[in-house]
Protein backbone atom coordinates (compact mmCIF):
# COMPACT_ATOMS: atom_id res chain seq x y z
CA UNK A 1 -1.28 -3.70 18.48
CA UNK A 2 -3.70 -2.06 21.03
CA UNK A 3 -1.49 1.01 21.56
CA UNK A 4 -3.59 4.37 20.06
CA UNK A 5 -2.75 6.38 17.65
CA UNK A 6 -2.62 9.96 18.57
CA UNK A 7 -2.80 12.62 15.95
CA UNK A 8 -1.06 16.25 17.13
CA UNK A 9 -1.17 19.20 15.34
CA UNK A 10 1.92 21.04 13.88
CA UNK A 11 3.05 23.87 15.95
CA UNK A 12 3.21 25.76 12.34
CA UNK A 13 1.04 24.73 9.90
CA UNK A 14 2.06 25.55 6.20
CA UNK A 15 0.23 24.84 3.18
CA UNK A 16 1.99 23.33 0.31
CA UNK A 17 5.04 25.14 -1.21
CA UNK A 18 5.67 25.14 -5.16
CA UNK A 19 8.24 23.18 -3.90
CA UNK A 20 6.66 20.02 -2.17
CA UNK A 21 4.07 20.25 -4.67
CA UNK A 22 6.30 19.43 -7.43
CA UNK A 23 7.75 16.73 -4.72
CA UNK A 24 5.30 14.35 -5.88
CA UNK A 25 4.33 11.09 -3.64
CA UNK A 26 5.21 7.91 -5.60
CA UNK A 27 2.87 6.25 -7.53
CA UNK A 28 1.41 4.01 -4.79
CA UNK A 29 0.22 0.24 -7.37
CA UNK A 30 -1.58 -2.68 -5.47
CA UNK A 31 -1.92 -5.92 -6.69
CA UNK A 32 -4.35 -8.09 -5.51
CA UNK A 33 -3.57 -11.38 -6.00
CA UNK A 34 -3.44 -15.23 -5.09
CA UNK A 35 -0.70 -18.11 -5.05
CA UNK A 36 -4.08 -20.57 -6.00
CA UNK A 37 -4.63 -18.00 -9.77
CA UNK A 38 -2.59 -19.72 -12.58
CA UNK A 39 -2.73 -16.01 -14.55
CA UNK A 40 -1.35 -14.39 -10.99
CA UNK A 41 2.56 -15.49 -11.30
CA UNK A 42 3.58 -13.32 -14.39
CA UNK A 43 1.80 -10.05 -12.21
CA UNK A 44 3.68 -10.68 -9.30
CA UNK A 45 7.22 -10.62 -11.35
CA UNK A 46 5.40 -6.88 -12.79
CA UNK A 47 4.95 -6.22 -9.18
CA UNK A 48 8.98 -6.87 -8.47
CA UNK A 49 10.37 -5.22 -11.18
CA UNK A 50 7.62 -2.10 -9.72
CA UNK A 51 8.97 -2.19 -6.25
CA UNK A 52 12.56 -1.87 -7.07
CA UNK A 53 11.58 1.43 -9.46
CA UNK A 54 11.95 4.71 -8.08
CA UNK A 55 8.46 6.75 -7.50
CA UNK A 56 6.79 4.00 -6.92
CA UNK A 57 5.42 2.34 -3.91
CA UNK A 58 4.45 -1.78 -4.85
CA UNK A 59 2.43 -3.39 -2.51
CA UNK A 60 0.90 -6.65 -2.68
CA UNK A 61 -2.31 -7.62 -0.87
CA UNK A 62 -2.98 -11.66 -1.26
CA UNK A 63 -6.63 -12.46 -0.95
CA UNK A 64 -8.22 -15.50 0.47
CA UNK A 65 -10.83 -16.29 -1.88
CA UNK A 66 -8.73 -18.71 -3.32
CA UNK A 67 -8.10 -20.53 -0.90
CA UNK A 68 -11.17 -23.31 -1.33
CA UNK A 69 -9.94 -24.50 -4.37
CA UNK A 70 -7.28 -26.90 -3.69
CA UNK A 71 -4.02 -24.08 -2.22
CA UNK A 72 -4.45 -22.21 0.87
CA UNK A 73 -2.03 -19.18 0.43
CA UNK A 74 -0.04 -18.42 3.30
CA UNK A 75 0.02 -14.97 3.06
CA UNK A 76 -4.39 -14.31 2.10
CA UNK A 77 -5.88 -12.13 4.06
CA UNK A 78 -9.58 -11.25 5.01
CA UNK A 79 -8.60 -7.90 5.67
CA UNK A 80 -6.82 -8.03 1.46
CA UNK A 81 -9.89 -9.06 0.29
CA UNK A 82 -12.08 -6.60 1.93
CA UNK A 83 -9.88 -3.84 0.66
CA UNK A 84 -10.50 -5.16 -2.63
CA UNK A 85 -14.17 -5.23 -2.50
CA UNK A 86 -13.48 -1.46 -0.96
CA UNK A 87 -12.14 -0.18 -4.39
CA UNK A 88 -14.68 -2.53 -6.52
CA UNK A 89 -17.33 -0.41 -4.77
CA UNK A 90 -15.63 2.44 -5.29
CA UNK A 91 -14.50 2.48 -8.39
CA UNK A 92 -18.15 0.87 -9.43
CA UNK A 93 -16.89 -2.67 -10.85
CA UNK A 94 -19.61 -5.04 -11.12
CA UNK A 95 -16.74 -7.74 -9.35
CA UNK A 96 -13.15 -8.38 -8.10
CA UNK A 97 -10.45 -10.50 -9.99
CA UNK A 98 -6.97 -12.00 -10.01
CA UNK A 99 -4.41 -10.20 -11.05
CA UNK A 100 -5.98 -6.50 -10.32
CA UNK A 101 -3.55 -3.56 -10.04
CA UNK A 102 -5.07 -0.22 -8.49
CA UNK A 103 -3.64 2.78 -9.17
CA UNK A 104 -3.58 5.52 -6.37
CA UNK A 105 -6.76 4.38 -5.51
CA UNK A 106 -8.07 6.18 -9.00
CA UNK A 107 -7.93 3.34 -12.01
CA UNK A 108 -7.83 -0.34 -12.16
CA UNK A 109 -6.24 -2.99 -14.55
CA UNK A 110 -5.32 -6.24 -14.85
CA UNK A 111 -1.80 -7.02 -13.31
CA UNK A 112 -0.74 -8.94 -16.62
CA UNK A 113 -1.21 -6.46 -19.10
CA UNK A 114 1.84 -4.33 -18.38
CA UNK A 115 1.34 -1.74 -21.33
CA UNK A 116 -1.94 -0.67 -19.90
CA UNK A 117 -0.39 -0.65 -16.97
CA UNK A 118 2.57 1.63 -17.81
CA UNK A 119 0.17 4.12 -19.51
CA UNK A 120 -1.59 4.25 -16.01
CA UNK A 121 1.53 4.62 -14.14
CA UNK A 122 3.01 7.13 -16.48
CA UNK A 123 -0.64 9.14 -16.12
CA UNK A 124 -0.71 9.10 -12.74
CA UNK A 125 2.30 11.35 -12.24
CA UNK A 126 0.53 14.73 -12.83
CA UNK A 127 -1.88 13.62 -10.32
CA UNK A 128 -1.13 16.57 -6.82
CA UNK A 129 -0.39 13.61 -4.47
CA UNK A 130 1.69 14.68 -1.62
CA UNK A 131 4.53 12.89 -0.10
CA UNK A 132 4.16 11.78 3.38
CA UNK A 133 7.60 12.11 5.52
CA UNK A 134 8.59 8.83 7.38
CA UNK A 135 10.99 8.90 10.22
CA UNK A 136 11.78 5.93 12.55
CA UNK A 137 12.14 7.22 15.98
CA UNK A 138 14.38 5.73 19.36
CA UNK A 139 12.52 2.35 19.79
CA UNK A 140 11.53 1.79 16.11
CA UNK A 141 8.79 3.19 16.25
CA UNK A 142 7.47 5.49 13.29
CA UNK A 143 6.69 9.00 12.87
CA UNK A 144 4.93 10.71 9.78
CA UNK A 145 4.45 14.23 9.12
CA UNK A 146 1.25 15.60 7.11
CA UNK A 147 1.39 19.14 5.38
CA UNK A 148 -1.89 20.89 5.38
CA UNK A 149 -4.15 20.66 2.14
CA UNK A 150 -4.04 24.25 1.06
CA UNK A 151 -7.09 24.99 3.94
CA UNK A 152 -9.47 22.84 2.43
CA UNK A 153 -11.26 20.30 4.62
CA UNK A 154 -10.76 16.50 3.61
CA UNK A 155 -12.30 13.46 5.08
CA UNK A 156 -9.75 10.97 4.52
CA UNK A 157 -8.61 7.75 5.92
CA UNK A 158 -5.04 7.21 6.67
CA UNK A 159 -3.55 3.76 6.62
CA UNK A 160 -0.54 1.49 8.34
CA UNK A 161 0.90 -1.07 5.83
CA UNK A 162 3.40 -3.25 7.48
CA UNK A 163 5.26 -5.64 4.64
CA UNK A 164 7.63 -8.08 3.45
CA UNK A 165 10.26 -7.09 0.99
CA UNK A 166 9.91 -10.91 -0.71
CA UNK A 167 8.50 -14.08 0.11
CA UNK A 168 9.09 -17.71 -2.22
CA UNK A 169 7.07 -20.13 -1.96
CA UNK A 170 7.08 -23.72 -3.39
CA UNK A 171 3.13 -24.26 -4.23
CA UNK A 172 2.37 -27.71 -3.84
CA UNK A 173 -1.56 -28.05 -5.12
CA UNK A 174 -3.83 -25.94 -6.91
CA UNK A 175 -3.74 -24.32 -10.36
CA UNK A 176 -0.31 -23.27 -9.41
CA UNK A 177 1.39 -26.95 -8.46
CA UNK A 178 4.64 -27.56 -8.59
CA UNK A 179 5.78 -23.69 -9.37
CA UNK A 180 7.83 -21.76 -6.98
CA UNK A 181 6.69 -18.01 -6.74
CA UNK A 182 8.68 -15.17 -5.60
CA UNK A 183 6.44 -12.31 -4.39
CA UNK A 184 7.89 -8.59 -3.24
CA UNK A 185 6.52 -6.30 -0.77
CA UNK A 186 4.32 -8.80 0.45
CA UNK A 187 1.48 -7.46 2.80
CA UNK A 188 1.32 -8.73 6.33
CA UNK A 189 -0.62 -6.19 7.96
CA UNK A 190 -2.63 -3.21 7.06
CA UNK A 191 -4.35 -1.03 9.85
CA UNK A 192 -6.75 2.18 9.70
CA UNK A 193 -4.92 4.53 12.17
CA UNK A 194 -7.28 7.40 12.13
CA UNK A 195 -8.53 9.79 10.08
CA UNK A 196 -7.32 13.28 8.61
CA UNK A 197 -8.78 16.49 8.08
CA UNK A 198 -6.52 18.66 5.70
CA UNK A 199 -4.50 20.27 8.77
CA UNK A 200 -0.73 19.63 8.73
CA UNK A 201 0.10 16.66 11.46
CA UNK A 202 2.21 14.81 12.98
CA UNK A 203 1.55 11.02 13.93
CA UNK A 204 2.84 8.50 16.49
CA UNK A 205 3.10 5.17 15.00
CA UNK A 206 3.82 2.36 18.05
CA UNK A 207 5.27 -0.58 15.97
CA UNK A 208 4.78 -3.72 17.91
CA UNK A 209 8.21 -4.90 18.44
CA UNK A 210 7.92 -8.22 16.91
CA UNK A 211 6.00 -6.75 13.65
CA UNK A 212 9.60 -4.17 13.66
CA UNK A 213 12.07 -7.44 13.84
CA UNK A 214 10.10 -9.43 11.46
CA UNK A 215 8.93 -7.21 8.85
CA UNK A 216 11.00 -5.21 5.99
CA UNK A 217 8.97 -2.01 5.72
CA UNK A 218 5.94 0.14 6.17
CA UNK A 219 4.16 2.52 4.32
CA UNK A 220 1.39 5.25 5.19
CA UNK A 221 -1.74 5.70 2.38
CA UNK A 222 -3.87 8.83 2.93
CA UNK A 223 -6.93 8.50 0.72
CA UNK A 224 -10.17 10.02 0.47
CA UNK A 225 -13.07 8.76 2.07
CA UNK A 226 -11.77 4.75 3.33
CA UNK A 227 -10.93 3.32 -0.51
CA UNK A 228 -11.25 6.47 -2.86
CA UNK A 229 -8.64 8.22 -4.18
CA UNK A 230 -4.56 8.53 -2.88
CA UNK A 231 -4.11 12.09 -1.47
CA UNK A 232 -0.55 10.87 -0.19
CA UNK A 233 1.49 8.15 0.66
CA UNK A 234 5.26 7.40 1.86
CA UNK A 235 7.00 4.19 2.46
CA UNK A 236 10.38 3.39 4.95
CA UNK A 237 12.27 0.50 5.56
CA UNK A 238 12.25 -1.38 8.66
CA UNK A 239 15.43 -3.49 7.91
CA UNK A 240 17.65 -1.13 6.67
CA UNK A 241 21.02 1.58 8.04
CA UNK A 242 19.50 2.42 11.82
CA UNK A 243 16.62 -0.34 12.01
């Protein structure tokens, strides 16, 4: 897409009530992950069950890394692995790994150890992470709405995930030959569409036409700096009542 992204300002702009702060943003969990890892398979079932629970929005970003040993994953990414060295620099990790979950941008675990993870998850919650309002407009395009951050300046980077609700795949080489994976909310795209400030907004969202027909839903991260911590999130379908 080569269409900009403009950012306009609220004609009101309201801080958070007691009431959209105790509207939490779901839990936003990424799982970075490979069809070519033999110990990925039992994270991307986690990662289903995840993205059919309420509160939480599952995404998962397939890196290519993998690739040169025997499967090439059709669904790796340069742009999923450079995300994933984002939040190892971040988060000060001395390397990346199959399965990794993130959580709001804050904590990392392996995928496959689902107690830790539910601990995380559960902790999470009181995190002040703000929901981000998704709309789809005449078209299909997308609008989201931004409250302001209490009047406090924040240099944040806000982010376009376009994805697939599930994928299977028959793998045919590498460590995982032979299996068929299923995958959910299987990340096709992911664009930075500008940055925020802490004012309330309201952004335009062009979704290529092709990317709206093909795809099964989109979700917005707001987090600080370009890999640091959630500040908000939302997630629509693109398939569903009025797609």
């Amino acid at each position: 897409m080569r269409q900009s992204f403009v950012f306009g300002c609220l004609a009101l702009f309201l801080t958070l009530t007691a009431a959209q702060a105790a509207e939490r943003a779901p839990v936003v969990v990424e799982l970075f992950t490979s069809e070519g890892c033999s110990s990925c398979p039992p994270a991307d079932a986690y990662l289903g069950e995840l993205a059919k629970r309420p509160g939480v929005i599952a995404l998962s970003f397939h890196v290519d890394y993998w690739n040169r040993l025997g499967w090439t994953d059709p669904f790796s990414s340069a742009a999923a692995t450079a995300r994933q060295k984002g939040y190892a620099e971040s988060l000060k990790q001395s390397y990346v790994y199959t399965p990794e979950m993130v959580v709001d941008g804050r904590v990392h675990e392996a995928g496959s150890r689902r107690e830790k993870m539910e601990a995380l998850i559960d902790a999470a919650r009181a995190n002040a992470v703000f929901p981000v309002a998704l709309t789809r407009k005449p078209g299909g395009d997308i609008e989201a709405v931004l409250p302001a951050a209490g009047g406090s300046t924040t240099d944040a980077t806000v982010w376009l995930v376009l994805y697939d609700r599930s994928q299977t795949v028959a793998v045919k080489n590498g460590e995982n030959g032979g299996r068929t994976i299923t995958h959910a909310n299987v990340v096709r795209e992911i664009r930075r569409v500008g940055n925020w400030n802490g004012q309330a907004a309201r952004l335009a969202l062009p979704i290529d036409a092709a990317a709206a027909r093909e795809r099964s839903g989109a979700a917005i991260i707001v987090q600080a700096g370009s890999y640091g911590t959630v500040l908000g999130a939302g997630a629509i379908a693109l398939d569903g009542p009025g797609a």
